[in-house]
Protein backbone atom coordinates (compact mmCIF):
# COMPACT_ATOMS: atom_id res chain seq x y z
CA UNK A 1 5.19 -41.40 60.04
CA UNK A 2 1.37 -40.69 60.31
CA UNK A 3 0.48 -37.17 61.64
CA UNK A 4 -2.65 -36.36 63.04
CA UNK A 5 -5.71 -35.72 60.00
CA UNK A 6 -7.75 -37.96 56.99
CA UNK A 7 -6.50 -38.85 53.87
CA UNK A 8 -7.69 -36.77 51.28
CA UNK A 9 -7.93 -36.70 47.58
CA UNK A 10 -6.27 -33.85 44.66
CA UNK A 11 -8.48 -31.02 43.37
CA UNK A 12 -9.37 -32.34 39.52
CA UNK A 13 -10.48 -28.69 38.66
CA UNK A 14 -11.41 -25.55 40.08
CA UNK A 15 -14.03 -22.88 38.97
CA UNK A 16 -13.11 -19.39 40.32
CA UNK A 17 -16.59 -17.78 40.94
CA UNK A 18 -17.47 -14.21 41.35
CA UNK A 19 -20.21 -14.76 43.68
CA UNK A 20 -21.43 -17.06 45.56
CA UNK A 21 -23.99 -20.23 44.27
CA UNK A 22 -27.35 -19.98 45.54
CA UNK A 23 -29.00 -22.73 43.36
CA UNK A 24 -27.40 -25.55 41.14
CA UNK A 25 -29.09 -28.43 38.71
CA UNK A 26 -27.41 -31.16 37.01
CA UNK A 27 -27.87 -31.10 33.45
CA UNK A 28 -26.20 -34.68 32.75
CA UNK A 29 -23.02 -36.11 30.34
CA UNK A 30 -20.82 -33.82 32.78
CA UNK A 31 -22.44 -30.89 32.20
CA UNK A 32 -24.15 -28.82 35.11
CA UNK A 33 -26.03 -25.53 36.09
CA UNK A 34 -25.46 -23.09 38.85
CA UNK A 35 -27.43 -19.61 40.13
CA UNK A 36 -25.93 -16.88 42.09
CA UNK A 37 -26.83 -14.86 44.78
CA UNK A 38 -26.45 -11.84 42.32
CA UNK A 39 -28.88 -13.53 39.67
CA UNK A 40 -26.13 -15.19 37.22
CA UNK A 41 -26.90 -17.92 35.52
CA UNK A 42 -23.73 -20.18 34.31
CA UNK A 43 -23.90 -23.77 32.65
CA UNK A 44 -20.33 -25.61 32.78
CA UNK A 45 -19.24 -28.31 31.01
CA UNK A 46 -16.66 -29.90 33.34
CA UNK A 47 -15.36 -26.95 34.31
CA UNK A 48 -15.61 -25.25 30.74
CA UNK A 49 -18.10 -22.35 30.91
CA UNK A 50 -20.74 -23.04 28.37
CA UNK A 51 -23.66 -20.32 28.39
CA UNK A 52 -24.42 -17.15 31.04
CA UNK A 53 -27.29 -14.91 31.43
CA UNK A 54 -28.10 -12.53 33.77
CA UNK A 55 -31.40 -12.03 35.70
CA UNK A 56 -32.82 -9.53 37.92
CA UNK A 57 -31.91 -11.00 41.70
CA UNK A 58 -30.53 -14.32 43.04
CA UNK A 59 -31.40 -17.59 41.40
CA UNK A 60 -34.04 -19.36 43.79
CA UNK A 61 -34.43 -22.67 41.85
CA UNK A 62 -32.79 -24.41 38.14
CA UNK A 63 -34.85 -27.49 36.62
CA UNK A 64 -34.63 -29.43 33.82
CA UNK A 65 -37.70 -29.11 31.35
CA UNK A 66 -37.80 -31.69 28.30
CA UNK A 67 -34.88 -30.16 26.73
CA UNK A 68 -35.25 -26.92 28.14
CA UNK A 69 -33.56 -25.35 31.43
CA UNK A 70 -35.25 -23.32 33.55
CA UNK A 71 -34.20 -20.95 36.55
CA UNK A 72 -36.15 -18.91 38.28
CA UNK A 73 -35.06 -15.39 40.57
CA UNK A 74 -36.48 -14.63 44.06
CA UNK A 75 -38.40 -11.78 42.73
CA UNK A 76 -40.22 -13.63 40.30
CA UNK A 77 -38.26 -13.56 36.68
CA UNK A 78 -38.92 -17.33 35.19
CA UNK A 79 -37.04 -17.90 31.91
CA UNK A 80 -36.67 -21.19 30.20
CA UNK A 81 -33.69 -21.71 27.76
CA UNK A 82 -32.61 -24.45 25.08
CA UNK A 83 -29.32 -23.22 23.36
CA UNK A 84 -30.75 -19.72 23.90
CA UNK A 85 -33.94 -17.89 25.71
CA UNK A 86 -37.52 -19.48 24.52
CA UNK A 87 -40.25 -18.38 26.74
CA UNK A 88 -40.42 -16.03 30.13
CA UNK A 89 -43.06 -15.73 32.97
CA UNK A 90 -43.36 -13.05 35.47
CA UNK A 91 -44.68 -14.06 39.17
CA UNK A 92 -45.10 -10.30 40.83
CA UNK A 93 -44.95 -11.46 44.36
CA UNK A 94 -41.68 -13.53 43.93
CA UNK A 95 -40.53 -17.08 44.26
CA UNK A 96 -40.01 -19.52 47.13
CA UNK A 97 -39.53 -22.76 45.18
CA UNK A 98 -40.27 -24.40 41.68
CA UNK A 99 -40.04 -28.10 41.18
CA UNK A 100 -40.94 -29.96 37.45
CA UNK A 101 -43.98 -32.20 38.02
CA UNK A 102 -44.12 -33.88 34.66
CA UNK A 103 -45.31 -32.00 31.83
CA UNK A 104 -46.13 -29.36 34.26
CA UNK A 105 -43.93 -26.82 36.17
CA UNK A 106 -45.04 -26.18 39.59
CA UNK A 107 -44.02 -22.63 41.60
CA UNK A 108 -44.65 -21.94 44.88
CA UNK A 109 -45.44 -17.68 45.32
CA UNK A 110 -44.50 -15.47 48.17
CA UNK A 111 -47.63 -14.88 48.70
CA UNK A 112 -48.89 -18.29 49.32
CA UNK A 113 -50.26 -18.99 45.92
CA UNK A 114 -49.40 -21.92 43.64
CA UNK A 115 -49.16 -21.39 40.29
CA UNK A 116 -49.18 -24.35 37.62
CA UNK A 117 -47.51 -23.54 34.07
CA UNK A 118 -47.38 -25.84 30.61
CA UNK A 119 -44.15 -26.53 28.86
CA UNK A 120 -44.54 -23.41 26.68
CA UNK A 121 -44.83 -21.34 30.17
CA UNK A 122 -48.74 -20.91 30.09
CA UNK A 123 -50.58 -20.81 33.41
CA UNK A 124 -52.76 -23.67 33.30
CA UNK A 125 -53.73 -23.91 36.94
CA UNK A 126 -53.71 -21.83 40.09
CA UNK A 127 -54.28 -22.94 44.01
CA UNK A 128 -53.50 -21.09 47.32
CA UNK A 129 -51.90 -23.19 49.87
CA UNK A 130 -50.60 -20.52 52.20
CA UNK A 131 -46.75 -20.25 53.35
CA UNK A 132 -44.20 -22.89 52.11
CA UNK A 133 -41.56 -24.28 53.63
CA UNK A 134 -40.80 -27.18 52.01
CA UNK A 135 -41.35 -28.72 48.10
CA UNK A 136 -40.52 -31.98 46.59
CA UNK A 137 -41.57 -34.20 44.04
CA UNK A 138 -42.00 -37.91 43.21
CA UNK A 139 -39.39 -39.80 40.81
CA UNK A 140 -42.22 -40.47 38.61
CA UNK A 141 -43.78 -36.71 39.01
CA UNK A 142 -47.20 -38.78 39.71
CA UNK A 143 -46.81 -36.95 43.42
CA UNK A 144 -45.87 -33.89 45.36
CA UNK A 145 -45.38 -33.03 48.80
CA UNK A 146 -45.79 -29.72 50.38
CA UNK A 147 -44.19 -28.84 54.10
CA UNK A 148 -46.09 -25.58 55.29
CA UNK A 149 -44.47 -23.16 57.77
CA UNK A 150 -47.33 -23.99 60.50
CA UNK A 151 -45.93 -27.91 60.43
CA UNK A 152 -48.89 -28.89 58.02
CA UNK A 153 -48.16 -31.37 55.53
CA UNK A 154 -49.85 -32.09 52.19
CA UNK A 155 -49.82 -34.58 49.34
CA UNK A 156 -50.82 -34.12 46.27
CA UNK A 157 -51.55 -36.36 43.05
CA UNK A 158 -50.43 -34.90 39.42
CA UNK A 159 -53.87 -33.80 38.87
CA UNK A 160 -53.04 -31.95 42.04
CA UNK A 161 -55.55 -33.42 44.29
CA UNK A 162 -54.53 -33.27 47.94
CA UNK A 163 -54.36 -37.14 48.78
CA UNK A 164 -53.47 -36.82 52.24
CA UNK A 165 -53.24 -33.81 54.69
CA UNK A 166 -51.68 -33.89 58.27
CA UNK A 167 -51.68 -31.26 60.59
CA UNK A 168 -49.35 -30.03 63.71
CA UNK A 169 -51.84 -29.57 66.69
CA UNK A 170 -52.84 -26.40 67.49
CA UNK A 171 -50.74 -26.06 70.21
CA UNK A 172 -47.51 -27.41 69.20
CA UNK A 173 -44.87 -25.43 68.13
CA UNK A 174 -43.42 -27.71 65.08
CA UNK A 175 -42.07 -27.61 61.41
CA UNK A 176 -40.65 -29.69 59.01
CA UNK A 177 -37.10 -29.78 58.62
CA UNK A 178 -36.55 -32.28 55.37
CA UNK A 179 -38.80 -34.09 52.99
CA UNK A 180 -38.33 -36.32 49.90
CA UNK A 181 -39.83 -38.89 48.23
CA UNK A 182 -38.70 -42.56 47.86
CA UNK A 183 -38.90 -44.87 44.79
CA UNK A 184 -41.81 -46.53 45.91
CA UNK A 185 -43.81 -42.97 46.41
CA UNK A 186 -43.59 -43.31 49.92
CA UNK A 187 -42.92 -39.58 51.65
CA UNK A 188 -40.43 -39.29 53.77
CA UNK A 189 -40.93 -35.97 56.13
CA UNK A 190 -38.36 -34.76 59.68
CA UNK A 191 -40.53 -32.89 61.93
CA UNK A 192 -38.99 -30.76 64.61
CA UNK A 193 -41.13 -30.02 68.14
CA UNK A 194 -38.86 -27.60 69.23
CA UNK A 195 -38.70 -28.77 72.40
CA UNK A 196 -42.72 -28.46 72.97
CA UNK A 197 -44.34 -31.46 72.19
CA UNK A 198 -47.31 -32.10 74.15
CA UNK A 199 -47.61 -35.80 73.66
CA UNK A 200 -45.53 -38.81 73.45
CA UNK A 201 -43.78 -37.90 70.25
CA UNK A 202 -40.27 -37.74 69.79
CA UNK A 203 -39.25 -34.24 69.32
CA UNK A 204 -37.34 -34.70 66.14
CA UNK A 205 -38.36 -37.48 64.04
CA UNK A 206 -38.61 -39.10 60.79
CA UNK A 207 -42.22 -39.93 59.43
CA UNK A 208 -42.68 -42.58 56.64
CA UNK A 209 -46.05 -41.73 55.10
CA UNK A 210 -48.16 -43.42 52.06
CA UNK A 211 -49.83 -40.77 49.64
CA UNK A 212 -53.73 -42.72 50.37
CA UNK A 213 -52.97 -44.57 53.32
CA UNK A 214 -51.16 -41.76 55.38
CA UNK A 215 -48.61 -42.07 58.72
CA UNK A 216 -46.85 -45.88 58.35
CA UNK A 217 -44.47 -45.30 60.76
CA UNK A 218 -42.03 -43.17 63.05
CA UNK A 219 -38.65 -42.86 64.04
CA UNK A 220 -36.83 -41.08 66.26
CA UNK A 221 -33.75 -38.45 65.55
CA UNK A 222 -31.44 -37.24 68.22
CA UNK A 223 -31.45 -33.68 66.56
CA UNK A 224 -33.11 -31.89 63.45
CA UNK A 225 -32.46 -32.96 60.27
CA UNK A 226 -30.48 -30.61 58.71
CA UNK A 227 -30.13 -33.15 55.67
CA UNK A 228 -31.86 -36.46 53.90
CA UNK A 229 -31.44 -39.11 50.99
CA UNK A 230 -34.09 -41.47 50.25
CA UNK A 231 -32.74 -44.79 49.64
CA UNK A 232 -34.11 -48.50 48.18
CA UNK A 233 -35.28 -49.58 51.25
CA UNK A 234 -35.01 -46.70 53.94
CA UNK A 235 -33.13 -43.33 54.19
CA UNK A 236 -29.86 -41.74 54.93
CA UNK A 237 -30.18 -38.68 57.64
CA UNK A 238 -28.37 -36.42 58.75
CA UNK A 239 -28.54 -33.74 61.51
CA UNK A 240 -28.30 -30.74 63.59
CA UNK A 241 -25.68 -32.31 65.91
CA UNK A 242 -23.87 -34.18 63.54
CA UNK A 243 -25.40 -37.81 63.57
CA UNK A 244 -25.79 -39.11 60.05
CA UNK A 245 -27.66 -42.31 60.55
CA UNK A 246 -29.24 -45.16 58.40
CA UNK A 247 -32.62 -46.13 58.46
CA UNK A 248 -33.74 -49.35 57.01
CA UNK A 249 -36.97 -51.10 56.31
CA UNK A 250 -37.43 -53.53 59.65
CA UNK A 251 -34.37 -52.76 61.09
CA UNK A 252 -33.27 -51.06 63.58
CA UNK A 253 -31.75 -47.71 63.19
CA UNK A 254 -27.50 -47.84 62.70
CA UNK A 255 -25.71 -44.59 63.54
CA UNK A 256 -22.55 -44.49 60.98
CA UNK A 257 -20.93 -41.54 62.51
CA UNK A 258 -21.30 -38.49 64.96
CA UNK A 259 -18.93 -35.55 63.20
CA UNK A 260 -18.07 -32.21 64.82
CA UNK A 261 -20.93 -30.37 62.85
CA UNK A 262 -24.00 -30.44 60.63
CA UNK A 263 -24.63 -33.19 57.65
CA UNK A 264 -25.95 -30.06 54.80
CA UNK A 265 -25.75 -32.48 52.05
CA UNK A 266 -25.96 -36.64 51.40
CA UNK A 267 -25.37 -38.06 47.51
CA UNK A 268 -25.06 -41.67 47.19
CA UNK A 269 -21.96 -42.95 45.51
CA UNK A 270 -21.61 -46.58 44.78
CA UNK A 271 -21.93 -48.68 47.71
CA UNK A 272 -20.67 -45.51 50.07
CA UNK A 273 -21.63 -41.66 50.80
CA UNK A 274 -20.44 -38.49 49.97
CA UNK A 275 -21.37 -35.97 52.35
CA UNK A 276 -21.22 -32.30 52.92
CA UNK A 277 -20.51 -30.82 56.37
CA UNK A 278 -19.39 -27.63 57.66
CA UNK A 279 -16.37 -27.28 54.88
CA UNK A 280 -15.54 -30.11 54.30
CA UNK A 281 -17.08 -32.79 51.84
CA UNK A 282 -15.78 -36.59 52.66
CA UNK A 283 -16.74 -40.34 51.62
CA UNK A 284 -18.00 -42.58 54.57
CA UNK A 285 -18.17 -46.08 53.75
CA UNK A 286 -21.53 -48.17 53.98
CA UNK A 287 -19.87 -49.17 57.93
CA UNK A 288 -19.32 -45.77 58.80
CA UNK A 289 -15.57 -45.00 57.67
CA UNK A 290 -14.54 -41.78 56.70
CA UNK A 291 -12.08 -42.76 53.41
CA UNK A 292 -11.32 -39.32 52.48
CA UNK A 293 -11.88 -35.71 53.78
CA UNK A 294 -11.51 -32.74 51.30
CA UNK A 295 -11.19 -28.92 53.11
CA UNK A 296 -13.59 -27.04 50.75
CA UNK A 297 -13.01 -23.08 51.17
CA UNK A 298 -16.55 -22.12 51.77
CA UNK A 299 -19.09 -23.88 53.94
CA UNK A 300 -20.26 -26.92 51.39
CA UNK A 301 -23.95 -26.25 50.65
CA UNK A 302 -24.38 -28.77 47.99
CA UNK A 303 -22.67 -31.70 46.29
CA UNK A 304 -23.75 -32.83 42.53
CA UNK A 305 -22.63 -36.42 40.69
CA UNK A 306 -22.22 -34.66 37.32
CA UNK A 307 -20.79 -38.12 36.08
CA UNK A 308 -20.06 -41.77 36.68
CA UNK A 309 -16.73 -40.17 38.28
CA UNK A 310 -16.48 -36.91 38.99
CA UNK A 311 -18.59 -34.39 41.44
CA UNK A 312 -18.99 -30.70 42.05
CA UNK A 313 -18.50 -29.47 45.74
CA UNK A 314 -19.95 -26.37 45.85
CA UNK A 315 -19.67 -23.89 48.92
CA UNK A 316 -20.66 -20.68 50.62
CA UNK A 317 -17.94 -18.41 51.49
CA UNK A 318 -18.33 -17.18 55.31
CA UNK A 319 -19.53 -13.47 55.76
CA UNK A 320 -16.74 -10.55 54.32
CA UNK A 321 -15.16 -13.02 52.53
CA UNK A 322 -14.41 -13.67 48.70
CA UNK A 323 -17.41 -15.85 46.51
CA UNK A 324 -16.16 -19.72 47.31
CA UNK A 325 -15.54 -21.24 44.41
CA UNK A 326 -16.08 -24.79 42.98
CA UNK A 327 -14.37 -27.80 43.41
CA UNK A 328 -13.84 -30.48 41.01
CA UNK A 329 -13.32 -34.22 42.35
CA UNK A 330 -13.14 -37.79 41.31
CA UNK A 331 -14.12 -39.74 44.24
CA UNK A 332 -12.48 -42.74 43.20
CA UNK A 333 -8.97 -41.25 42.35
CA UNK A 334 -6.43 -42.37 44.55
CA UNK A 335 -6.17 -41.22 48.36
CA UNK A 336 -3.22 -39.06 50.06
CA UNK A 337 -2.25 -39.15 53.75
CA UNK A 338 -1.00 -36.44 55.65
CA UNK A 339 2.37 -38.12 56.60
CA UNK A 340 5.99 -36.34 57.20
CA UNK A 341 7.98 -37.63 54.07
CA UNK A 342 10.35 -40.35 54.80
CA UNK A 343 13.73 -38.92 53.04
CA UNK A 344 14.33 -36.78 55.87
CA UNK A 345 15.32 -40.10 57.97
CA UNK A 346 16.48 -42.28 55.69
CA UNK A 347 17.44 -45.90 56.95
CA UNK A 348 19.71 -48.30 54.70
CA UNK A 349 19.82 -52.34 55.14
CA UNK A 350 22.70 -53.70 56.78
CA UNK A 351 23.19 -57.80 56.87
CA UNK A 352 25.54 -57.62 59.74
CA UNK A 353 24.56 -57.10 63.15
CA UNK A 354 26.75 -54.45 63.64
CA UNK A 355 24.73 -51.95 64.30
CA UNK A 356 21.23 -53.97 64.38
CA UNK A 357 19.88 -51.72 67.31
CA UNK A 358 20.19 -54.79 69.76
CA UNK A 359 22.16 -54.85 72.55
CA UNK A 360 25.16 -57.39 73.07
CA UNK A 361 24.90 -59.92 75.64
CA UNK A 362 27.80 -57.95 77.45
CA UNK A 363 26.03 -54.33 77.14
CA UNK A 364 22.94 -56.58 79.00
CA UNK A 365 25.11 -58.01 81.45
CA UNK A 366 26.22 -54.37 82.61
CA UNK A 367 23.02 -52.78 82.60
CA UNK A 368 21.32 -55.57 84.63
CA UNK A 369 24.18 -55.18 87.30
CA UNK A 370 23.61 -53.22 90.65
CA UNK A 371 25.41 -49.97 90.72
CA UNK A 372 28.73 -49.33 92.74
CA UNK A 373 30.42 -46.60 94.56
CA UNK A 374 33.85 -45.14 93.04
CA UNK A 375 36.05 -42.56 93.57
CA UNK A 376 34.74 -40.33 91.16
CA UNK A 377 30.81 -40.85 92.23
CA UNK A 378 32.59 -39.82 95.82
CA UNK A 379 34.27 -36.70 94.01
CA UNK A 380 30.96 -35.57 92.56
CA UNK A 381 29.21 -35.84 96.20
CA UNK A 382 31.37 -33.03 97.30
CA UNK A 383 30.77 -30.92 94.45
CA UNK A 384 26.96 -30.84 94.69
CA UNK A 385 27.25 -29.98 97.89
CA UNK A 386 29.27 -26.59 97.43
CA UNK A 387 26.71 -26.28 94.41
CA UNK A 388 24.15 -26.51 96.22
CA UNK A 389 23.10 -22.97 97.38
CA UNK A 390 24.18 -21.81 94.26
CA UNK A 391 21.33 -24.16 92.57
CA UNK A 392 18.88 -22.95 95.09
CA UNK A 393 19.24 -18.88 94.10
CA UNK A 394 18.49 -20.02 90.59
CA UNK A 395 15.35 -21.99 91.44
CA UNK A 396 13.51 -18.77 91.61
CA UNK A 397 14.88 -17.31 88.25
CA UNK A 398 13.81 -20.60 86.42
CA UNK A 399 10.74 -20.66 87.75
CA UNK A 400 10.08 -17.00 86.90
CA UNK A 401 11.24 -18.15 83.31
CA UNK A 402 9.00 -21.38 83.27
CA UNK A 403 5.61 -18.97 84.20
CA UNK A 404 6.14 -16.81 81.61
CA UNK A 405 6.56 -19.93 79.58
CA UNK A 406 3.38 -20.85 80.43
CA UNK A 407 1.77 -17.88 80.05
CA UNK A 408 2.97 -17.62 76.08
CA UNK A 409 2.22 -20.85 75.63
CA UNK A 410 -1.64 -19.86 77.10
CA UNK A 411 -1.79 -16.87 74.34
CA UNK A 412 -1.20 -19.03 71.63
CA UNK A 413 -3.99 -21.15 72.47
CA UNK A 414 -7.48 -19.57 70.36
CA UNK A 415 -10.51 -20.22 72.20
CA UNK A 416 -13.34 -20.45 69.96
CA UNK A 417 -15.90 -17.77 70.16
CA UNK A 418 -19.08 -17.90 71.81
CA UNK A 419 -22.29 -17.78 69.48
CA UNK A 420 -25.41 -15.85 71.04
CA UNK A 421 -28.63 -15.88 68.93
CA UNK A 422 -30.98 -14.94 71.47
CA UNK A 423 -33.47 -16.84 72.92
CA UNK A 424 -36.43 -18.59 70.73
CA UNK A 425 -39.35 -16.38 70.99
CA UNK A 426 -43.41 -16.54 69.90
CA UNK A 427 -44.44 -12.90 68.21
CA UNK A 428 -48.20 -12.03 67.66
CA UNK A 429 -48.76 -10.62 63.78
CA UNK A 430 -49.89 -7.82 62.78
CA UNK A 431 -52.84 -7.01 60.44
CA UNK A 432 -51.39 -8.32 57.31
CA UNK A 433 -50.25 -11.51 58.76
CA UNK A 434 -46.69 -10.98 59.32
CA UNK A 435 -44.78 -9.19 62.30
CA UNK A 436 -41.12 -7.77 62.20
CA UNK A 437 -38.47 -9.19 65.10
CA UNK A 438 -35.35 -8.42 65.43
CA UNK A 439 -32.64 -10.95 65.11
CA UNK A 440 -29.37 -10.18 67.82
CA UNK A 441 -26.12 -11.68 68.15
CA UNK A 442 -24.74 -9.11 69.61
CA UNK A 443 -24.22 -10.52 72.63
CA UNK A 444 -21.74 -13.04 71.18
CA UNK A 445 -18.05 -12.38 72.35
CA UNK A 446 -14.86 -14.35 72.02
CA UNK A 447 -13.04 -14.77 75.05
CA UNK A 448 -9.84 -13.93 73.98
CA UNK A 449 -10.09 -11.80 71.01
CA UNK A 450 -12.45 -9.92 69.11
CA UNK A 451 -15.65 -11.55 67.01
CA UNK A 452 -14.11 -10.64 63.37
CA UNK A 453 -17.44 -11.12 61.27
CA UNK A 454 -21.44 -12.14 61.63
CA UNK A 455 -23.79 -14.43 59.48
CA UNK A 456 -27.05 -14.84 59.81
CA UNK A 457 -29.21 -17.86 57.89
CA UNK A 458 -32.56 -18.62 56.96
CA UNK A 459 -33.71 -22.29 57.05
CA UNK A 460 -32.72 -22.21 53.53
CA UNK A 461 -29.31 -21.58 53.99
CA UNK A 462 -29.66 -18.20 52.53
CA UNK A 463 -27.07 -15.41 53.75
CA UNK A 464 -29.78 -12.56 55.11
CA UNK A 465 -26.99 -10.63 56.68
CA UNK A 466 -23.54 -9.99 57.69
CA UNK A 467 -24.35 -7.98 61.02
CA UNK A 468 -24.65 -8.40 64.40
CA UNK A 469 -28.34 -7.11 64.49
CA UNK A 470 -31.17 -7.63 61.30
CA UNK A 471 -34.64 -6.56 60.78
CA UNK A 472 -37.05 -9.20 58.89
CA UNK A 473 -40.60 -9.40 58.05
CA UNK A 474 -42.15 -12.78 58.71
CA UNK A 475 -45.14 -14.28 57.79
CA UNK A 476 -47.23 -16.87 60.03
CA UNK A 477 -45.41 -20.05 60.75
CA UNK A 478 -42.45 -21.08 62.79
CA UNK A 479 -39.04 -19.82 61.22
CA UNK A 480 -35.74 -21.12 62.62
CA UNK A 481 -32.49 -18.80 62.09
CA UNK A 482 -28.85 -19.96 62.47
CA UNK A 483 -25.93 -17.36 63.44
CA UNK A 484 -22.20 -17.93 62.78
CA UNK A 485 -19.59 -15.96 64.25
CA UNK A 486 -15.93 -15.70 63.62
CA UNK A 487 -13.21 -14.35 65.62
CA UNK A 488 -9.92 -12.63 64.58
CA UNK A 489 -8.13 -16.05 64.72
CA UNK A 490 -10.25 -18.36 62.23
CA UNK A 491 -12.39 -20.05 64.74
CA UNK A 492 -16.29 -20.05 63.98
CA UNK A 493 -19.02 -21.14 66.11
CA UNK A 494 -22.90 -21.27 65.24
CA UNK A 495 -26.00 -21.19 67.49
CA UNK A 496 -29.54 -21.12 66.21
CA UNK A 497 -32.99 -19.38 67.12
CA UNK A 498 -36.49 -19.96 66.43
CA UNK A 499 -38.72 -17.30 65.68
CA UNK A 500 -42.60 -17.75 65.76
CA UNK A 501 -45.28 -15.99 64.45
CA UNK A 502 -48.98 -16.81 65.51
């Protein structure tokens, strides 16, 4: 008997973690790379812990090198290892990204500034961009594309050459969400109006753009893009509301499935997807099926193929609550549903008709026939009727009983809280560029309990703070925030605000 639920799959191995990943790389043959929040480094083998170090803050970003592995920390520590440490490079205003671009490493500063090292870590180049949002590379490293916090976009060749440039209007309050490259070097970028375009543009949409020739097309999204994978001929998205969709070279666009929350995370496996959202990771077919659902214990923030059949699900654990750790799985391995097992009503085969279930032609015949008075039916009459004003001074008790019924029945029942994050809002900066706002959720409540914890999330994902209320400095550009809340029953709900700074 089939309750409601998915199948699912069994756990292959877990990796208890200490604190939560910020940043993860896969290293290939099984073995994999993941950053903290707390600056540790950790390389696994399957789930076999291989090498640690520790740097001075989280771990931003983890490449591959050559042979070498290389992790950087928000505050600027770069350090490149092969078997054990070979070169370090400071950055004094800290890190935002670092991608490899062939034989070169390329880091995107704090402060704007791009800096260009060798594969022995010497600066070989240096170019100011302004603010980044976004950084990704070509397959080929002949290309890179850079999504600035005022919506601007820019690609670059190898010789970093800005091939094409594209910029929001003046006016419009836009950024860009998601952007990767496809085989072919065409850039795909998800742009986000807001709500305030000023033209006939979608508001959310995916652009298709050629590194010489520049826009090729557009498509429209029914959200943000909270997620994307570039495939052979098209791409995989998935957003804000849920939608993960499929977009494919002159056709039209298919939506696979709407699910309850966000898509943070699309890796292709075989012909099908494994996706992450909310906490749970699950396989959709290529026609939209969901073939198995796994319950992470943190909020999945990345998924990595570490082999031809096994991946890493790696989480987030919600605000107050212990580092998530990670999850082992081979998507192939054979499904379980959630049924209620059989044994408890156990039927044996019988080859007579004795008791077949049927009726006999004789148990038809009475049923079918009208029903007759009797003696007894007559004898009954007159006992209701004496009973009867007995029955009616108990109406009122059972009804009494059947309202508190009710009324437990209502308690039980958790309504989820309700998420406040303040309304979007347009701040003038100071002097130096930047202005200070003040992110509140206090005026979230749960409307029949208690809001039991806070978390508040840059676009990055990154956990800026566990309160109701936060302070942060922003530079110039358009900076979305999301806010979960959870109440003293489980239940979480999210809302999100969008801070800009002009």
């Amino acid at each position: 008997m089939k309750v409601d639920g998915l199948p699912t799959i069994e756990v292959f191995a877990q990796i208890e973690m200490l604190e939560d990943v910020m940043s993860s790389c896969i290293l290939g043959n099984s073995r994999f790379a993941v950053g903290s929040i707390e600056g540790k480094l950790q390389i696994f083998d399957v789930d076999t812990l291989l090498q640690d170090a520790k740097f001075d803050s989280a771990i931003i970003s983890i490449i591959t090198f050559g042979e070498n592995i290389i992790a950087a920390s928000t505050t600027g520590q770069i350090q490149s290892f092969h078997d054990s440490p070979s070169w370090q490079y400071e950055v004094p205003s800290g890190i935002e990204h670092m991608i490899p671009l062939g034989d070169i490493i390329c880091i995107s500063e704090t402060s704007g500034l791009f800096v260009f090292l060798n594969l022995d870590g010497e600066e070989v180049n240096k170019q100011s961009h302004g603010d980044v949002n976004r950084l990704t590379q070509s397959d080929d490293g002949n290309f890179f594309a850079i999504a600035k916090t005022d919506g601007t976009l820019l690609i670059l060749n190898k010789s970093r050459e800005i091939r094409h440039e594209s910029f929001a209007d003046i006016e419009d309050v836009e950024t860009i969400s998601q952007i990767c490259f496809r085989a072919d070097n065409i850039l795909l970028a998800c742009r986000d109006s807001l709500g305030m375009t000023l033209d006939e543009r979608p508001e959310n949409r995916l652009e298709c753009w050629h590194p010489e020739r520049g826009l090729l097309h557009t498509s429209e999204l029914p959200a943000m893009a909270t997620s994307i994978l570039a495939t052979e001929n098209g791409a995989i998205v998935g957003c804000q509301n849920g939608a993960l969709l499929r977009f494919t070279i002159g056709k039209d666009v298919e939506e696979l499935l709407i699910l309850d929350d966000p898509v943070s995370s699309i890796i292709q496996w075989d012909e099908d997807l494994i996706i992450g959202t909310w906490f749970n990771a699950m396989r959709i077919s290529s026609s939209g099926e969901i073939i198995w659902s796994y319950e992470h214990e943190g909020l999945v923030s990345g998924i990595l193929p570490i082999s031809s059949d096994l991946i890493s699900v790696i989480g987030r654990s919600p605000a107050g609550q212990s580092p998530a750790s990670i999850v082992l799985l081979e998507p192939d391995s054979e499904t379980i549903n959630p049924e209620v097992e059989l044994s408890d009503y156990e039927f044996s085969k019988n080859d007579s008709n004795e008791f077949d279930g049927g009726l006999t032609d004789d148990e038809i015949a009475r049923a079918e026939a009208p029903p007759g008075a009797s003696i007894e039916s007559e004898s009954l009459m007159d006992a209701l009727d004496e009973e009867l004003e007995v029955i009616e001074q108990e109406k009122a008790i059972s009804e009494a009983d059947l309202l508190e019924d009710l009324s437990a029945s209502a308690k039980a029942i958790n309504l989820p809280p309700i998420a406040d994050a303040g309304e979007d809002k347009t701040i003038s900066a100071e002097d130096n560029n930047t202005a200070t706002i003040l992110l509140d959720g206090s005026r979230s409540y749960d409307p029949d309990g208690k809001i039991q914890s806070y978390s508040w999330q840059d676009s990055k994902g990154n956990v800026i703070s566990d309160s109701a209320q936060v302070r942060v400095r922003l530079p110039l550009g358009t900076h979305p925030f999301e806010l979960t809340v959870v109440d003293d029953k489980g239940a979480a709900t999210k809302a999100m605000v969008t801070v800009r700074i002009q």
